[in-house]
C-alpha atoms as a PDB file:
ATOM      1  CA  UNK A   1     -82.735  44.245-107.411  1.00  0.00           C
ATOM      2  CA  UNK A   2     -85.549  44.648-105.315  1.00  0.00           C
ATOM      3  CA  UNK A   3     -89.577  43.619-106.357  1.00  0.00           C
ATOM      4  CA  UNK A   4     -92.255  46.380-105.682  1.00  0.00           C
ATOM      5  CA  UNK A   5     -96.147  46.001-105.407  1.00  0.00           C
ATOM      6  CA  UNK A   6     -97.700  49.127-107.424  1.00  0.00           C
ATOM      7  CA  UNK A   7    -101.478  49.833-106.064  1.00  0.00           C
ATOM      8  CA  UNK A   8    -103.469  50.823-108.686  1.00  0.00           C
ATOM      9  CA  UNK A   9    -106.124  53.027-107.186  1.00  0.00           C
ATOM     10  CA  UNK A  10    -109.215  55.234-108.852  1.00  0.00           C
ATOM     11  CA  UNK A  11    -112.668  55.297-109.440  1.00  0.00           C
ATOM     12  CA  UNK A  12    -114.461  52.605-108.392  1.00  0.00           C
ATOM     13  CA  UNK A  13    -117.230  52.388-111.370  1.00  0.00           C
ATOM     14  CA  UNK A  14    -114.029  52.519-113.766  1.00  0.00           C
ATOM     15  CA  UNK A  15    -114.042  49.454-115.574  1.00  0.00           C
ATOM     16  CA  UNK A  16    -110.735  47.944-116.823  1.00  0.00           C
ATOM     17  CA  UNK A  17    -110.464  48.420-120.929  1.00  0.00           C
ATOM     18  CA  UNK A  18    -113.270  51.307-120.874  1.00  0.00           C
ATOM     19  CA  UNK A  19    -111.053  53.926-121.954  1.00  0.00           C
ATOM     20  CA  UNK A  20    -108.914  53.435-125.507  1.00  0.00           C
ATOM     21  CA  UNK A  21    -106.479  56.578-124.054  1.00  0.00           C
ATOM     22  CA  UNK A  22    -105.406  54.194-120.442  1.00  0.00           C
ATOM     23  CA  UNK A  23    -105.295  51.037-122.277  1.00  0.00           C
ATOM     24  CA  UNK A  24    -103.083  52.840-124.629  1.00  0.00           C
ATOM     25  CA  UNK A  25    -101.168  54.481-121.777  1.00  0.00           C
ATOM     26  CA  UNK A  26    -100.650  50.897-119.988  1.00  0.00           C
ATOM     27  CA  UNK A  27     -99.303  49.439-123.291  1.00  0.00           C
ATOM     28  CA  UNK A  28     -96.764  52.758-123.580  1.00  0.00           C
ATOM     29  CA  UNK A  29     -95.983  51.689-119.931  1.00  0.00           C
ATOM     30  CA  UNK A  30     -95.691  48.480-120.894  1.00  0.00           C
ATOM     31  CA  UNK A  31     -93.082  49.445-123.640  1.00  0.00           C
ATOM     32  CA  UNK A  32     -91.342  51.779-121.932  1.00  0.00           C
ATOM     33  CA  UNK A  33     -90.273  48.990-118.828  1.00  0.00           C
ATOM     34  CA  UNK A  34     -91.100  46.233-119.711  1.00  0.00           C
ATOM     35  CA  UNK A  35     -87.882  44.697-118.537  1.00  0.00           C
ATOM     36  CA  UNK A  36     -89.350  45.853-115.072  1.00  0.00           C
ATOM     37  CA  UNK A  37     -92.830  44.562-114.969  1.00  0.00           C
ATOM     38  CA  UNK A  38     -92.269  40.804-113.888  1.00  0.00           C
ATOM     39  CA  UNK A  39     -96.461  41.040-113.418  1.00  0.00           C
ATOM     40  CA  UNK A  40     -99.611  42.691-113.177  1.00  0.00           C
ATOM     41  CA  UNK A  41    -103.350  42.657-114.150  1.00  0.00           C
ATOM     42  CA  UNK A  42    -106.029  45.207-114.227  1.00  0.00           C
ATOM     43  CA  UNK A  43    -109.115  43.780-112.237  1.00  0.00           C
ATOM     44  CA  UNK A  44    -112.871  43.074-112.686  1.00  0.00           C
ATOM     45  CA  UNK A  45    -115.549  45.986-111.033  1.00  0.00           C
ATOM     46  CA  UNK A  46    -115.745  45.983-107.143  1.00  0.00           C
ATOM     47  CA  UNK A  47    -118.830  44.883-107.506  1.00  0.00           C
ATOM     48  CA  UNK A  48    -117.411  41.772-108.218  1.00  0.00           C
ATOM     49  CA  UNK A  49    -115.473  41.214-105.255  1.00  0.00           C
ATOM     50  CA  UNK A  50    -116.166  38.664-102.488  1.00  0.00           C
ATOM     51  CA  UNK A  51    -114.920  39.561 -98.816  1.00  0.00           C
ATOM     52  CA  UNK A  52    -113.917  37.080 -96.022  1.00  0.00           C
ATOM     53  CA  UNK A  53    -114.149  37.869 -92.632  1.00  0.00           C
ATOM     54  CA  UNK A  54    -113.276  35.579 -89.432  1.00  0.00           C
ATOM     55  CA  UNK A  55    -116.182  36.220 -87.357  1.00  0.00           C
ATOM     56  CA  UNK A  56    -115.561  33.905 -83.886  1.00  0.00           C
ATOM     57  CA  UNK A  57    -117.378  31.001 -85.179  1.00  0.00           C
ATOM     58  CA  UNK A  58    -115.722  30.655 -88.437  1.00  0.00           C
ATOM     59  CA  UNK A  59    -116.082  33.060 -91.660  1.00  0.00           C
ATOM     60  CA  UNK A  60    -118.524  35.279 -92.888  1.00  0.00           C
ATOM     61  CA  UNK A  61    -118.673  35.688 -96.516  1.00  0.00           C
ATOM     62  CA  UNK A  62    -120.341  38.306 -98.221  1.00  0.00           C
ATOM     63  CA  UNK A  63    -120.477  39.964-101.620  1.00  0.00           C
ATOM     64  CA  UNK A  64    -118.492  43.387-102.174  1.00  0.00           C
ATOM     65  CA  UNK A  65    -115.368  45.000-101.112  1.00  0.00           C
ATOM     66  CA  UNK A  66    -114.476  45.829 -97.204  1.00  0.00           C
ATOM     67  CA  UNK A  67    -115.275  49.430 -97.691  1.00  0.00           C
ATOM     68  CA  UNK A  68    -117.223  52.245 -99.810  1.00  0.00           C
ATOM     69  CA  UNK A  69    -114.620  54.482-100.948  1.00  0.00           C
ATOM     70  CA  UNK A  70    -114.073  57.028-103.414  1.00  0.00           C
ATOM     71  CA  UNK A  71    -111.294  55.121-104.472  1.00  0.00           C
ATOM     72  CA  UNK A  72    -110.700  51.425-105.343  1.00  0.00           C
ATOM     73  CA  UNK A  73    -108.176  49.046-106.414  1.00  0.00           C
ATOM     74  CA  UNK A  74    -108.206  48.572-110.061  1.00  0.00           C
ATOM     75  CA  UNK A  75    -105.221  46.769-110.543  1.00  0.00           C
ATOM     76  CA  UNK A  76    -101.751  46.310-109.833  1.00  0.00           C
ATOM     77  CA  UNK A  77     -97.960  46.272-111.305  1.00  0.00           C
ATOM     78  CA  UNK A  78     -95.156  43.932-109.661  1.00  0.00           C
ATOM     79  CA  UNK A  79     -91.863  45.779-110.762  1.00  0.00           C
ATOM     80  CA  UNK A  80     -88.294  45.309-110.086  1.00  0.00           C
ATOM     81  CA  UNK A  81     -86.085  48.137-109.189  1.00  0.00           C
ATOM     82  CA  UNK A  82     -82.888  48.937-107.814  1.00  0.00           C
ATOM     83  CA  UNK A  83     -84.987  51.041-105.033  1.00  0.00           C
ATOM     84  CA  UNK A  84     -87.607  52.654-103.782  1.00  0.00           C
ATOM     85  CA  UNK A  85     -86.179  56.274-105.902  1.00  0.00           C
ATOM     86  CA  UNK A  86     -86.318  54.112-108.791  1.00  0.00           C
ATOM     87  CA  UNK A  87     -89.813  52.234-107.981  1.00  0.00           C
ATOM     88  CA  UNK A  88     -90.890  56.331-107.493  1.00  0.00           C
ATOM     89  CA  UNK A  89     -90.070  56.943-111.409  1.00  0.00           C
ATOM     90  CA  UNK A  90     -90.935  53.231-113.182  1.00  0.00           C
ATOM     91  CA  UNK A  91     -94.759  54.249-111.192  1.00  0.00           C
ATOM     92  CA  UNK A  92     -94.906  57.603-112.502  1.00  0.00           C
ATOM     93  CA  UNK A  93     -95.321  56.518-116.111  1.00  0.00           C
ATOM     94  CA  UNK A  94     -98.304  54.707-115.001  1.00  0.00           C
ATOM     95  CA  UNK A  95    -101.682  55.782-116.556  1.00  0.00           C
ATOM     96  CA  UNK A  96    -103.778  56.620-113.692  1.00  0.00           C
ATOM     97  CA  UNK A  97    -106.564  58.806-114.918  1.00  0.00           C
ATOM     98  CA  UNK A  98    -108.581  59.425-111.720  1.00  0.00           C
ATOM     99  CA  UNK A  99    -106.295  57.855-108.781  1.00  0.00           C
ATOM    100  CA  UNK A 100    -103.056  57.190-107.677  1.00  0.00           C
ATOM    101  CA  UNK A 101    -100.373  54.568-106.840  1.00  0.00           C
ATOM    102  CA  UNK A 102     -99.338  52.878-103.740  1.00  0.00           C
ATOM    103  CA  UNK A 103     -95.601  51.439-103.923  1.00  0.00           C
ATOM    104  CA  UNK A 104     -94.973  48.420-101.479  1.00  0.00           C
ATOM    105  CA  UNK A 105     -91.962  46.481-101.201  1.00  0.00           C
ATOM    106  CA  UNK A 106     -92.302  43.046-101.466  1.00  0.00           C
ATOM    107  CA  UNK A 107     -90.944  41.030 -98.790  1.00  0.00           C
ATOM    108  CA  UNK A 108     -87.940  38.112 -99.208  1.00  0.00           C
ATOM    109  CA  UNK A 109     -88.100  35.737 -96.907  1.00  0.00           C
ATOM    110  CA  UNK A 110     -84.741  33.566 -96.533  1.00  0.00           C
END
């Protein structure tokens, strides 16, 4: 069994628990495989986020994400499949209302 990152991505000014129909679609998820979800957590507004930088003397920290887009990470799902075909299917049932998914594989190291 392999472990694979789910990206959560959609509107940016989407907050997490705003909508009664996606929090009820991530508890269906949620029911449907749960015995594949060994994680995950919506998270706060972008506007919340704090980047880090190296910038030759050091670090630069500043408030916000790396980028403007159209679309921003919202949250995330670590599942467990037998592979990536199966990863495809567990990530269809999630709600995404205004986005996509991105499916990574996790790396095992040793």
């Amino acid at each position: 069994m392999s472990q694979y990152l789910v990206l959560i991505y959609g509107d940016p000014t989407y907050e997490a628990g705003s909508s009664d129909d996606v929090m009820k679609g991530h508890m269906k998820f949620g029911e449907d495989f749960g015995s594949k979800i060994a994680g995950g957590n919506a998270l706060q507004p972008t506007s919340t986020a704090t980047s880090i930088r190296p910038d030759g003397a050091g670090f630069a920290v500043t408030d916000g994400p790396f980028l403007e887009t159209k679309e921003a990470l919202g949250g995330y799902y670590l599942i467990e499949a037998a592979d990536l075909d199966e990863a495809i299917t567990i990530s269809q049932g999630i709600p995404m209302p205004a986005g996509g998914v991105e499916i990574r594989p996790v790396v095992v190291y040793g």
